[in-house]
Protein backbone atom coordinates (compact mmCIF):
# COMPACT_ATOMS: atom_id res chain seq x y z
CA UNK A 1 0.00 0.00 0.00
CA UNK A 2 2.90 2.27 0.90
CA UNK A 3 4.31 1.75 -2.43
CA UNK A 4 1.66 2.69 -4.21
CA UNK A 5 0.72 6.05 -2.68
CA UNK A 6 5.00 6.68 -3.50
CA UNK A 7 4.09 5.95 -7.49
CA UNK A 8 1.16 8.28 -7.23
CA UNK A 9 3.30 11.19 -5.62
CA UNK A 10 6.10 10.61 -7.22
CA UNK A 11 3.57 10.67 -11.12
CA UNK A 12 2.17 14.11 -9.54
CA UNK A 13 5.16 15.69 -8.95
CA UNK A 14 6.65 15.08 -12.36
CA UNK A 15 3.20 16.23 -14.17
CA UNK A 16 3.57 19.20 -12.03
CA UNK A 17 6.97 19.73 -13.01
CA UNK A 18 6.74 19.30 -16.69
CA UNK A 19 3.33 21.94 -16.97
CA UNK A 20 6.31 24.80 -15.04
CA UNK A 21 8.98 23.78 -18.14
CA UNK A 22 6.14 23.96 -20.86
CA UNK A 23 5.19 27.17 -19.67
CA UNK A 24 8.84 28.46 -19.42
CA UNK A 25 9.68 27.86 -22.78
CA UNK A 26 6.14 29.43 -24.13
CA UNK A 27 7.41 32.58 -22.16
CA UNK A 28 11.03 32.02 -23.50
CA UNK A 29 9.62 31.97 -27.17
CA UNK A 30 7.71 35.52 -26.95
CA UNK A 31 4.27 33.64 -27.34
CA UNK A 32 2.78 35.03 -24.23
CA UNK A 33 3.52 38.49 -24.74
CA UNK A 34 2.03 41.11 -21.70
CA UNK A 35 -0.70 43.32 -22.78
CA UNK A 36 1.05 47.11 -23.06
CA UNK A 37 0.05 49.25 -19.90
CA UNK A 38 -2.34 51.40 -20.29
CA UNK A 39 0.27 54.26 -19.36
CA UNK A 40 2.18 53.68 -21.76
CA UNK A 41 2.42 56.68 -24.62
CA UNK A 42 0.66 56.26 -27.93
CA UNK A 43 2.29 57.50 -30.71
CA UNK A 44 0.39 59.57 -33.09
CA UNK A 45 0.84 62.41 -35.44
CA UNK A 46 -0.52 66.07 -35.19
CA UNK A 47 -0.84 69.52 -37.30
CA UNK A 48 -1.13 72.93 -36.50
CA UNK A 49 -4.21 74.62 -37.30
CA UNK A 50 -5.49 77.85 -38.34
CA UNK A 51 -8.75 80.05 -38.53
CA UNK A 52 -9.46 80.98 -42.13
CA UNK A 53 -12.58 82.83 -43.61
CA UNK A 54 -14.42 80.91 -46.37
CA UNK A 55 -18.05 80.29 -47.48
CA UNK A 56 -19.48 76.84 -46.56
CA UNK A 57 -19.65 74.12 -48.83
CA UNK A 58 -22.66 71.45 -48.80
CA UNK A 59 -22.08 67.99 -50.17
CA UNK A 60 -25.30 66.38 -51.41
CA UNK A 61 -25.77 63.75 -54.46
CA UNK A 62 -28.60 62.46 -56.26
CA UNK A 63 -29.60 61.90 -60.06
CA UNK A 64 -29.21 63.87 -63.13
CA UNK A 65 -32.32 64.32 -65.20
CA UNK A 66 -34.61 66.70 -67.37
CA UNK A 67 -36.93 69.75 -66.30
CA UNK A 68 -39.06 68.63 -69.56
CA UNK A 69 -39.76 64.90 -68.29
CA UNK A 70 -43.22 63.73 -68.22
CA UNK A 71 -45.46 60.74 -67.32
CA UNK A 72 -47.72 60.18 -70.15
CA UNK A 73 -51.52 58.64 -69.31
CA UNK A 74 -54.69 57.35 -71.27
CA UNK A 75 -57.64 60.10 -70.75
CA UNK A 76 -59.60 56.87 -69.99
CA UNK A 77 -59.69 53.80 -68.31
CA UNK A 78 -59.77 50.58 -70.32
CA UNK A 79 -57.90 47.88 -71.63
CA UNK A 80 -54.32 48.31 -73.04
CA UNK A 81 -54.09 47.44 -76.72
CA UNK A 82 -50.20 47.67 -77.34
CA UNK A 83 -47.27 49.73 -75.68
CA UNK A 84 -45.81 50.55 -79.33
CA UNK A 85 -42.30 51.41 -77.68
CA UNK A 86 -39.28 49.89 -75.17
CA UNK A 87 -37.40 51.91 -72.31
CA UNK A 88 -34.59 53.61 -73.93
CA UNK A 89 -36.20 53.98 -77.72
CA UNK A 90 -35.18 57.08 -78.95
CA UNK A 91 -39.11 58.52 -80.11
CA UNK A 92 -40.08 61.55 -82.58
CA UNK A 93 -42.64 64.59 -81.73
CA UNK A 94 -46.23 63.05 -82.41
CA UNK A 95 -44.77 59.32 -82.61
CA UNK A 96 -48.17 56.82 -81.57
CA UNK A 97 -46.57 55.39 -78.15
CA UNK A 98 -49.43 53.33 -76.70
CA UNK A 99 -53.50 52.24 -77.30
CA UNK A 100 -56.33 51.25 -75.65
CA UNK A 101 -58.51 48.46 -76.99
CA UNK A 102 -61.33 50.51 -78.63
CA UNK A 103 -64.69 47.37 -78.26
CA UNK A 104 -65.93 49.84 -75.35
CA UNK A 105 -65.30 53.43 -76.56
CA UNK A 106 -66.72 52.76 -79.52
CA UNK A 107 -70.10 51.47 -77.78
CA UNK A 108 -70.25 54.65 -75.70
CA UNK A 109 -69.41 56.79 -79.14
CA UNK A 110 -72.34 54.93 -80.75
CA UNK A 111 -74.70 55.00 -77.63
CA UNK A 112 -74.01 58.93 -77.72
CA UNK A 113 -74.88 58.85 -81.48
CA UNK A 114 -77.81 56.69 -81.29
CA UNK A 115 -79.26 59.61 -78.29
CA UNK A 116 -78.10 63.07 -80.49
CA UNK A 117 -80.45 61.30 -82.86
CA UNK A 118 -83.39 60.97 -81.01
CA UNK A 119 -82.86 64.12 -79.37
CA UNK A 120 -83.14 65.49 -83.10
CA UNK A 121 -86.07 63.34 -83.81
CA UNK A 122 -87.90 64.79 -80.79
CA UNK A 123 -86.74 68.37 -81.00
CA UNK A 124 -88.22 68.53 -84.39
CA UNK A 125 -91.53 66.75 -83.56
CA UNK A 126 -92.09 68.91 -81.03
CA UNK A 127 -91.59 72.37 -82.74
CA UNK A 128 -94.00 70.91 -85.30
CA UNK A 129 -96.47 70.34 -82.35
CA UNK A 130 -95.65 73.89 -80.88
CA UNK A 131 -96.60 75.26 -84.17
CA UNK A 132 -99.84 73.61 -84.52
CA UNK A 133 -100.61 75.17 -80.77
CA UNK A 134 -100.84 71.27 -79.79
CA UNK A 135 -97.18 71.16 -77.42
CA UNK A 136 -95.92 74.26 -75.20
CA UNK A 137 -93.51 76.29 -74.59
CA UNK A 138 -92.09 74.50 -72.07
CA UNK A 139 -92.19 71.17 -74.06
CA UNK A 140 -90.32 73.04 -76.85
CA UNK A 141 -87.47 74.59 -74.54
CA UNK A 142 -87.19 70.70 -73.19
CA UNK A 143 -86.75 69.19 -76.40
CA UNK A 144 -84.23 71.98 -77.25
CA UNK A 145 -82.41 71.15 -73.97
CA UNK A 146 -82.46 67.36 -74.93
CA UNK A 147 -80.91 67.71 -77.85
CA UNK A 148 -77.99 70.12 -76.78
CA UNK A 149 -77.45 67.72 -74.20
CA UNK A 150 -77.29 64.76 -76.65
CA UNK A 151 -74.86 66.91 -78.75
CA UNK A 152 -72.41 67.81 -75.73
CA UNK A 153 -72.57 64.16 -74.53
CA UNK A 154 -71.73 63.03 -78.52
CA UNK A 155 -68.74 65.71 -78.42
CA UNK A 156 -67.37 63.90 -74.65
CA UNK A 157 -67.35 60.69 -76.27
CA UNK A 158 -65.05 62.01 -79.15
CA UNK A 159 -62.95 63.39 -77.11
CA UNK A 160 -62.35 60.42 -74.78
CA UNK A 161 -61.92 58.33 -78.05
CA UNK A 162 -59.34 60.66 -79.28
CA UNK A 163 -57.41 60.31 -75.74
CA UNK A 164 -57.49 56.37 -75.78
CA UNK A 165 -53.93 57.12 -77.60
CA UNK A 166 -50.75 58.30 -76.38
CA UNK A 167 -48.25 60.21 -78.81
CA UNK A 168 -45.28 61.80 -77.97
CA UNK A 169 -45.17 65.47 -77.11
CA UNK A 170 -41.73 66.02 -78.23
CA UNK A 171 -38.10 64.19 -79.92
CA UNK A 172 -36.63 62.84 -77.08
CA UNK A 173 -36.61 59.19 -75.59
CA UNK A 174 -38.34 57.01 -73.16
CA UNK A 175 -37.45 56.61 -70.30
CA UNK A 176 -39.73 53.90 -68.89
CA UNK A 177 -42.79 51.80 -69.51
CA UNK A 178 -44.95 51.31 -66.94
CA UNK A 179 -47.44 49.03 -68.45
CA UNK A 180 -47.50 46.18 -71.43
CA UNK A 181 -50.37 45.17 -73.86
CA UNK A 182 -53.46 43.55 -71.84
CA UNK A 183 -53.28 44.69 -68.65
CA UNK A 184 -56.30 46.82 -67.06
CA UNK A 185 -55.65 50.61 -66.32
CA UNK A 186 -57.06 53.85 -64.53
CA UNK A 187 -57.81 57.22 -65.99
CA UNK A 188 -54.58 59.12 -65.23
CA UNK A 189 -52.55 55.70 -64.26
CA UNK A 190 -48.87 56.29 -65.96
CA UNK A 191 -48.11 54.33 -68.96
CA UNK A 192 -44.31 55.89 -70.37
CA UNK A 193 -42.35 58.48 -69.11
CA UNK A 194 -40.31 60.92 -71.86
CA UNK A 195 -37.70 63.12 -71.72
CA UNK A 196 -37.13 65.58 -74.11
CA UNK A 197 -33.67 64.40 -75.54
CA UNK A 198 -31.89 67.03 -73.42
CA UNK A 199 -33.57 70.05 -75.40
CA UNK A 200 -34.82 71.15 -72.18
CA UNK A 201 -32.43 71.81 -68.93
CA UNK A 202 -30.50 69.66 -67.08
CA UNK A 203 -31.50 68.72 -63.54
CA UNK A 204 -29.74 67.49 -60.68
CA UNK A 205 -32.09 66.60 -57.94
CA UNK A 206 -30.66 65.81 -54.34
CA UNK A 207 -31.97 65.59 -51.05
CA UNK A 208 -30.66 67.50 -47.98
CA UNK A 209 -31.18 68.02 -44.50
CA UNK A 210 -33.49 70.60 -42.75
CA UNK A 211 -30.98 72.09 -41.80
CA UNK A 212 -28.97 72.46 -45.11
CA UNK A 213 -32.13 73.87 -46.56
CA UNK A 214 -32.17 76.61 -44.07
CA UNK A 215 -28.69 77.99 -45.66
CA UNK A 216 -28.99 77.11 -49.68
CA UNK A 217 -30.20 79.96 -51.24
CA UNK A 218 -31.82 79.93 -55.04
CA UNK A 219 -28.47 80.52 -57.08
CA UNK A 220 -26.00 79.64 -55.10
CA UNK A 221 -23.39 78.52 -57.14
CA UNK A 222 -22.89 74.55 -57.10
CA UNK A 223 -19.57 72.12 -58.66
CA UNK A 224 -21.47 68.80 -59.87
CA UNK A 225 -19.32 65.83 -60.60
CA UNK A 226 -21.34 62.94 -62.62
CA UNK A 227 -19.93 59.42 -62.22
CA UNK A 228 -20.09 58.83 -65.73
CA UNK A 229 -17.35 61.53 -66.03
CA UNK A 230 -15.21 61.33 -63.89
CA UNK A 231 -12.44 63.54 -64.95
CA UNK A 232 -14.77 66.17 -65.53
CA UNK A 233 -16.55 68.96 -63.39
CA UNK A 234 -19.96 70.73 -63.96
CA UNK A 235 -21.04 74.19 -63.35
CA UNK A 236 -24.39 74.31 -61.90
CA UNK A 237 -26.49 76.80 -60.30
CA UNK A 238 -29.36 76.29 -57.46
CA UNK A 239 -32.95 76.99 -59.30
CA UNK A 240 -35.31 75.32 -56.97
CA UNK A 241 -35.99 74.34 -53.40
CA UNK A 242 -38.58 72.21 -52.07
CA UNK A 243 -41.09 73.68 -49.92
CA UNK A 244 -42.19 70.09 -48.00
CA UNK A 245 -39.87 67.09 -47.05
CA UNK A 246 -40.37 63.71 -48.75
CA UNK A 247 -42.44 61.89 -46.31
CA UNK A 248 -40.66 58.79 -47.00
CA UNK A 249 -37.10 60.21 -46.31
CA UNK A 250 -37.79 63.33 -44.54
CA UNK A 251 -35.16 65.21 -46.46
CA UNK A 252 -35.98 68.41 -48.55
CA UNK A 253 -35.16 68.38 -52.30
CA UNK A 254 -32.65 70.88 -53.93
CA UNK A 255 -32.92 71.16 -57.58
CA UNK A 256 -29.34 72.13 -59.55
CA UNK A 257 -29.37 73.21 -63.13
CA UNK A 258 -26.31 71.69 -64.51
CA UNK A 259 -24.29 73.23 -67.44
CA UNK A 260 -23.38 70.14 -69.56
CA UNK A 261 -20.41 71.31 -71.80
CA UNK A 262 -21.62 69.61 -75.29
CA UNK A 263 -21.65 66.02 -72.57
CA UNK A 264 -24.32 63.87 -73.47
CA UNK A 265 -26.09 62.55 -70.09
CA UNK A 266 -28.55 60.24 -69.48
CA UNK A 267 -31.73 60.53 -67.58
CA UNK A 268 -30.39 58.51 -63.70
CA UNK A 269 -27.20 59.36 -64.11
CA UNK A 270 -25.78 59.66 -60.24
CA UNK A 271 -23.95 62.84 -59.42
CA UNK A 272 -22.41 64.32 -56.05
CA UNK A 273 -22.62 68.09 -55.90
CA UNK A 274 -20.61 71.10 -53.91
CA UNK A 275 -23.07 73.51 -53.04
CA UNK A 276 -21.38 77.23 -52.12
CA UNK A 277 -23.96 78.64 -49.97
CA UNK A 278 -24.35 80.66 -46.74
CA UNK A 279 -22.46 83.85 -45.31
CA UNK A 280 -18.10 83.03 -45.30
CA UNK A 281 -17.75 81.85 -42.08
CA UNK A 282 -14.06 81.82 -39.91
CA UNK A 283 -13.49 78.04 -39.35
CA UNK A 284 -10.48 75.56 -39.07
CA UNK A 285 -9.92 73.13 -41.95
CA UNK A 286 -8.85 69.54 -40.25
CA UNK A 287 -8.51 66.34 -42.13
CA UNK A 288 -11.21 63.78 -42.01
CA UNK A 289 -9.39 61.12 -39.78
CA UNK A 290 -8.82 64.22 -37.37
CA UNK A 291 -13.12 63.86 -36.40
CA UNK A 292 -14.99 61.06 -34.55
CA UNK A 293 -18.49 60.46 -34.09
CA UNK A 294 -19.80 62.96 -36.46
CA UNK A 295 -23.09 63.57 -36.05
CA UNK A 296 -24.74 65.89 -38.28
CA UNK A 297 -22.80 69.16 -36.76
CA UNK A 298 -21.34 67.74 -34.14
CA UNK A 299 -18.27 65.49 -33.06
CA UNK A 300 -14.86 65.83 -31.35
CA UNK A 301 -11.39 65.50 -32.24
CA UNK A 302 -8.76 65.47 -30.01
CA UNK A 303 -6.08 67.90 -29.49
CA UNK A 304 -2.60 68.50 -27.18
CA UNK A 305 -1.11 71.40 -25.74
CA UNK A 306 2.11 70.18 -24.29
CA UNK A 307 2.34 66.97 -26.88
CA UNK A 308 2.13 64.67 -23.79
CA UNK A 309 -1.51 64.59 -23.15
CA UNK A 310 -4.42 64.38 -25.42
CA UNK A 311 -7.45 66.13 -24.57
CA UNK A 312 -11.24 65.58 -26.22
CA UNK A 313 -13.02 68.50 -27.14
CA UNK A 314 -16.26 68.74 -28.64
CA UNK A 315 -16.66 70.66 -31.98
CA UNK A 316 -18.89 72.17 -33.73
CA UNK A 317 -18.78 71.25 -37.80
CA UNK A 318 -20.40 73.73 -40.53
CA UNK A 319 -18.84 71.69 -43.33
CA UNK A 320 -17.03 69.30 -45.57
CA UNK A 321 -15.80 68.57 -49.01
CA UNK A 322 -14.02 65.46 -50.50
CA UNK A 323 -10.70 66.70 -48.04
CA UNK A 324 -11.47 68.35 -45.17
CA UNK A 325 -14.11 69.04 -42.63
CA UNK A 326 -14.84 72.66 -41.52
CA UNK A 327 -14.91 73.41 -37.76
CA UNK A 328 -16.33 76.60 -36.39
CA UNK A 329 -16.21 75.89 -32.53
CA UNK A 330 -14.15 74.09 -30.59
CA UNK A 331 -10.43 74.52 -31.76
CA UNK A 332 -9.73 77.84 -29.90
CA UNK A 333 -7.56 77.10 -27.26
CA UNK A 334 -6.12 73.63 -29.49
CA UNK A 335 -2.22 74.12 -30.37
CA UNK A 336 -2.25 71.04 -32.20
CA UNK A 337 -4.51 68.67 -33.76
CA UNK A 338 -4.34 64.79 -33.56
CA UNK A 339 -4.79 63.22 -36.88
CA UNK A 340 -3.10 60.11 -36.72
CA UNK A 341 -3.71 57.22 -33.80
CA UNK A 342 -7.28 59.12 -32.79
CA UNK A 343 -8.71 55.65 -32.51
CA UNK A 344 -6.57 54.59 -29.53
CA UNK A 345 -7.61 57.67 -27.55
CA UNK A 346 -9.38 58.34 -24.52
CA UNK A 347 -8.64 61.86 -22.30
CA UNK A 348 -5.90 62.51 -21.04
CA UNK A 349 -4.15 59.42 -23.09
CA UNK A 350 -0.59 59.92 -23.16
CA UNK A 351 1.22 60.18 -26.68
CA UNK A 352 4.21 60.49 -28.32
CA UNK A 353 4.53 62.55 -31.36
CA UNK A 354 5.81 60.55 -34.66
CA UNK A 355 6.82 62.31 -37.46
């Protein structure tokens, strides 16, 4: 019995001891390397800033389209016969786009007929009768009514007939088809939307903030830059502003009338646009990485005075462009700016400046 418990110490010991070598050598080799103090200095990388003058700059995007597009429709409801054209089809000023199946309008044209001529029948019968002192007055001005009203109701019918066709209003193209042959619409449900081919102006419409409303002004001046070109910038000018948000998005819509330069766009084109707008403001210009947690005009960035300590100050942002974001508040007592290592920060984090 004595042995045995001796084996059992004796296997302990030596499990014991081998677990303390294993873990020497994993020290030994670097594999368990300590987790860096949290005192220790983080290097990062800052610029000195200054407070220039300049007038705010609004980034919005959206799509590039035509102030002459419209959304054709039937004057009636009814049956489509054909959709003569496809999205994209370049179409010609009076061009037959798109029918309605006629069997219906042209039993309401011939009901209206069939009525004008009784109302004819009667309105003569009855002046015959007036003049042989057998119908009255009255009777006469009825029958006269009858048959204006027959007449009027012919004329409707016409018109409706001539409306059970779409034809384009203008050269240009399609830009979609809403509907294809057989299906049931509306009076006033769309059927193709045209463009006028570019003869009319260029529109970039974008949404933007409340906010960014309040300072765009009609004719600010605006750089667009279309994806389709991207080497190339835009003039454009603000013409309208929304007067009600989108109550899907919320956001107010800004329309830009783009300056092409001989370019041919395309209706949906996307664009990003640099709207000038507002009073010139004194701000500091700080690079992008320099700002965390943006938040529509707010964030903070953080700063050092002695380039031992960083400090987090909240500022206030009035803009940004594809560079730099545009701080009015904030920065006045900041010598220096972090910009590099901003992630790794908390206040009063110690750093070291790297060059």
């Amino acid at each position: 019995m004595k042995s045995i418990i001796t084996k059992i110490f004796a296997a302990i010991t030596l499990t014991a001891g081998l677990i303390v070598i294993v873990i020497s050598c994993t020290q030994s080799k670097g594999e368990g390397t300590p987790i860096p103090k949290t005192s220790d200095a983080i290097p990062v990388k800052v610029i000195t800033v200054e407070k220039s003058t300049a007038q705010p700059v609004i980034v919005t995007s959206g799509q590039i389209t035509t102030d002459d597009e419209t959304t054709l429709a039937f004057k009636v409801g009814g049956v489509v016969h054909a959709v003569h054209v496809k999205e994209g089809e370049k179409i010609r000023k009076g061009q037959l786009l798109a029918t309605l199946d006629l069997t219906e309008i042209n039993a309401l044209v011939s009901q209206a007929t069939l009525v004008l001529e009784k109302a004819d029948r009667d309105l003569n019968r009855t002046r015959n009768l007036y003049q042989d002192s057998v119908a009255t007055l009255e009777q006469l001005q009825n029958a006269e009514t009858a048959f204006a009203l027959a007449q009027e109701q012919l004329h409707a019918a016409n018109f409706n007939r001539s409306f059970a066709e779409i034809k384009a209003p203008t050269n240009g193209y399609v830009l979609r088809k809403f509907v294809n042959s057989g299906q049931v619409v509306g009076i006033g449900d769309p059927v193709v939307r045209t463009n006028g081919a570019g003869n009319g102006k260029w529109i970039l419409k974008s949404g933007v903030s409340d906010k960014q409303w309040s300072v765009i002004r009609v004719n600010d001046k605006v750089n667009v830059k279309v994806d389709a070109f991207p080497d190339q910038s835009f003039e454009g000018i603000v013409v309208r502003k929304s007067e009600t948000a989108d109550p899907a998005t919320g956001a107010f819509t800004v329309e830009v009338a783009v300056k092409n330069n001989n370019v041919r766009f395309a209706s949906g084109m996307f664009a990003s646009a640099e709207i000038n707008s507002g009073n010139p403001v004194a701000s500091w210009n700080v690079p992008y990485e320099a700002v965390l947690d943006a938040n529509g005009n707010e964030g903070f960035v953080f700063v050092t005075n002695d380039n031992k300590k960083a400090i987090q100050v909240p500022v206030t942002i009035v803009s940004f462009n594809n560079k730099h974001i545009s701080i009015s508040d904030g920065l006045e007592d900041a010598k220096a700016v972090i910009v590099s290592g901003s992630a790794y920060l908390t206040d009063n984090s110690p750093i070291s400046i790297v060059k």
